[in-house]
C-alpha atoms as a PDB file:
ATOM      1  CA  UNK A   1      -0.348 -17.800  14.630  1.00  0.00           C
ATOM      2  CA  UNK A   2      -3.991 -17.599  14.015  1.00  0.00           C
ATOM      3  CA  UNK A   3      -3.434 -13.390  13.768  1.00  0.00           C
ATOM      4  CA  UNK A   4      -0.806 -14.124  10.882  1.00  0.00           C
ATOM      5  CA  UNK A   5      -2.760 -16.403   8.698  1.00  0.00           C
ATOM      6  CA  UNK A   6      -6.062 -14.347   8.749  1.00  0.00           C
ATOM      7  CA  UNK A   7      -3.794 -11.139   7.887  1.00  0.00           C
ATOM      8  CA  UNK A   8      -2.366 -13.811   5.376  1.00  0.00           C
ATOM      9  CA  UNK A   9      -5.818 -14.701   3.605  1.00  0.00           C
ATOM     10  CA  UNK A  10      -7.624 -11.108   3.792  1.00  0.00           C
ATOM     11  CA  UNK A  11      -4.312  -8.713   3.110  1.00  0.00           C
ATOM     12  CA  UNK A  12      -3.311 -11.249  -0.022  1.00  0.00           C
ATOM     13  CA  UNK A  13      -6.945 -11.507  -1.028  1.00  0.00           C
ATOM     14  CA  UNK A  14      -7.596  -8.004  -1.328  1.00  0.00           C
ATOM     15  CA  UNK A  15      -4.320  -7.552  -2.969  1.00  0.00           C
ATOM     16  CA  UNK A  16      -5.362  -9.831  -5.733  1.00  0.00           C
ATOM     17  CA  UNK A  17      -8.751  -8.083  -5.987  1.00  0.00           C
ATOM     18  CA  UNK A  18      -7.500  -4.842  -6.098  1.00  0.00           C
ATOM     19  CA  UNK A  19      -5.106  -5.855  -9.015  1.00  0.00           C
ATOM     20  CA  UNK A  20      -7.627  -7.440 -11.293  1.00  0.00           C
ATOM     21  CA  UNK A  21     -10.010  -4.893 -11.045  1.00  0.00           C
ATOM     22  CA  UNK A  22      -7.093  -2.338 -11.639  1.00  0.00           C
ATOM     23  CA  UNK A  23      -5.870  -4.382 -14.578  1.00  0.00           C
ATOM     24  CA  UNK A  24      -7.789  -2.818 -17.233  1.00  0.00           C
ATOM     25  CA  UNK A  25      -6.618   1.023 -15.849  1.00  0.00           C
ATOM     26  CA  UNK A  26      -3.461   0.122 -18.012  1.00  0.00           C
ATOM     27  CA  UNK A  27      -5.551   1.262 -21.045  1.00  0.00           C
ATOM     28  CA  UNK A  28      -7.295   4.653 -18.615  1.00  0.00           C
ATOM     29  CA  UNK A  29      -5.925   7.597 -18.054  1.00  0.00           C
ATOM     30  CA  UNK A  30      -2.808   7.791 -15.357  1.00  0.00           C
ATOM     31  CA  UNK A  31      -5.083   9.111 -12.459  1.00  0.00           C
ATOM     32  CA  UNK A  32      -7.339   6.087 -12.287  1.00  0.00           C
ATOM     33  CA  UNK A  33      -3.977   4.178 -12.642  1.00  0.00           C
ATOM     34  CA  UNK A  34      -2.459   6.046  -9.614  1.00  0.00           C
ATOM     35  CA  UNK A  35      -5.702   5.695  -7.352  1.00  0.00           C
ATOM     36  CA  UNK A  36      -5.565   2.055  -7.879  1.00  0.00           C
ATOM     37  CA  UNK A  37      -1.836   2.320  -6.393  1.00  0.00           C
ATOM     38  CA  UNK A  38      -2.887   4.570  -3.498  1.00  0.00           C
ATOM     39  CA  UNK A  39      -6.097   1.918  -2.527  1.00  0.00           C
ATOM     40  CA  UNK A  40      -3.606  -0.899  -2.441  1.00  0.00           C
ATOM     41  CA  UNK A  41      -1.347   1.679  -0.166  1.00  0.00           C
ATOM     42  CA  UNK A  42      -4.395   1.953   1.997  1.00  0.00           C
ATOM     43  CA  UNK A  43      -5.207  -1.594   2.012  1.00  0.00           C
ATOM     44  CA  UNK A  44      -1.732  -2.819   3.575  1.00  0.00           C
ATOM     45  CA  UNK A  45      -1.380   0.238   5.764  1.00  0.00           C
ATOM     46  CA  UNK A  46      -5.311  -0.935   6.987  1.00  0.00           C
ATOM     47  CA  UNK A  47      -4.265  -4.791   7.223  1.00  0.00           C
ATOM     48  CA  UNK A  48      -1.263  -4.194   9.112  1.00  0.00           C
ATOM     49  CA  UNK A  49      -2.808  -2.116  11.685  1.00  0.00           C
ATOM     50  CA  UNK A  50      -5.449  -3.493  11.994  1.00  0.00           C
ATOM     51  CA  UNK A  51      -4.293  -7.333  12.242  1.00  0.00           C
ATOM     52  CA  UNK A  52      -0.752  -7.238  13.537  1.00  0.00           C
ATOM     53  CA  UNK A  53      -0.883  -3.887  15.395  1.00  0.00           C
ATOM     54  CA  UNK A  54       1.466  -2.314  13.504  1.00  0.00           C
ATOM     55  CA  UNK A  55       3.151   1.107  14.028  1.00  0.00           C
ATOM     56  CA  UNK A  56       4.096   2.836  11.015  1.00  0.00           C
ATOM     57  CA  UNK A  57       6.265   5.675  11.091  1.00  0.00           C
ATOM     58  CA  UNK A  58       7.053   7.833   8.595  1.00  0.00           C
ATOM     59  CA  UNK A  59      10.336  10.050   9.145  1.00  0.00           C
ATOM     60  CA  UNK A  60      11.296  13.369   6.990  1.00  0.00           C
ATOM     61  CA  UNK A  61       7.610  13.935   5.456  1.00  0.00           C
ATOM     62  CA  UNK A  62       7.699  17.628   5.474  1.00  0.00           C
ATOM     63  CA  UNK A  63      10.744  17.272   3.183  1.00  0.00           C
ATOM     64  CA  UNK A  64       8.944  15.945   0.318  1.00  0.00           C
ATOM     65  CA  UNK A  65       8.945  18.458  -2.541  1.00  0.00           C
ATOM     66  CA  UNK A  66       5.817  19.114  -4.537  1.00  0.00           C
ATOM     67  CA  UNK A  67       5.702  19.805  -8.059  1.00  0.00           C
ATOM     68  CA  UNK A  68       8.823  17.693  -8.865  1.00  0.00           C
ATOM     69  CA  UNK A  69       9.812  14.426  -9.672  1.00  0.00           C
ATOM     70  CA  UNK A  70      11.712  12.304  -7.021  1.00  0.00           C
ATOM     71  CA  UNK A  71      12.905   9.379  -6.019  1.00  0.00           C
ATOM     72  CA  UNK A  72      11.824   7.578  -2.629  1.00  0.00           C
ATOM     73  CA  UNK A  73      13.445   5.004  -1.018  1.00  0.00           C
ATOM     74  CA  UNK A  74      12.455   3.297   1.810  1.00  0.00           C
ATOM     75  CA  UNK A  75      14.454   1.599   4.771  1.00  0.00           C
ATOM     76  CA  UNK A  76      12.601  -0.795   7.272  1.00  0.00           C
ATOM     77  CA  UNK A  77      12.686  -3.054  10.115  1.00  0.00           C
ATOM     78  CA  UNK A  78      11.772  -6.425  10.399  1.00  0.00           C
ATOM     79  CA  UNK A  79      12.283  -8.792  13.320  1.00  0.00           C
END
């Protein structure tokens, strides 16, 4: 219980954080937008590892093609 609301405060704090200093990228060029995305990627991969002991598995990543456009969707488990 105690775990759960500290992941609560810090993940949902930083998320916020990360946003509003991201908010202005909107007017940047796409790779600043994009690194904001990929620091709030790291930030809940971090929180949930970290706090709940997580596993994260990620299935079929050598199938990704590069140079393309594609779609990802994304199937998970919750108890």
């Amino acid at each position: 219980m105690i775990r759960n609301l500290i992941f609560s405060i810090l993940f949902f704090s930083g998320i916020i954080t990360i946003s509003l200093f991201f908010l202005p990228a909107f007017f940047l060029p796409k790779k600043i937008i994009l690194f904001g995305g990929k620091l709030i990627g790291y930030w809940t991969v971090f929180c949930l590892k970290f706090f709940l002991s997580t596993n994260i598995i990620i299935k079929g990543k050598e199938n990704i093609i590069f140079n393309k456009k594609f779609f990802i969707a994304a199937s998970h488990q919750s108890m």
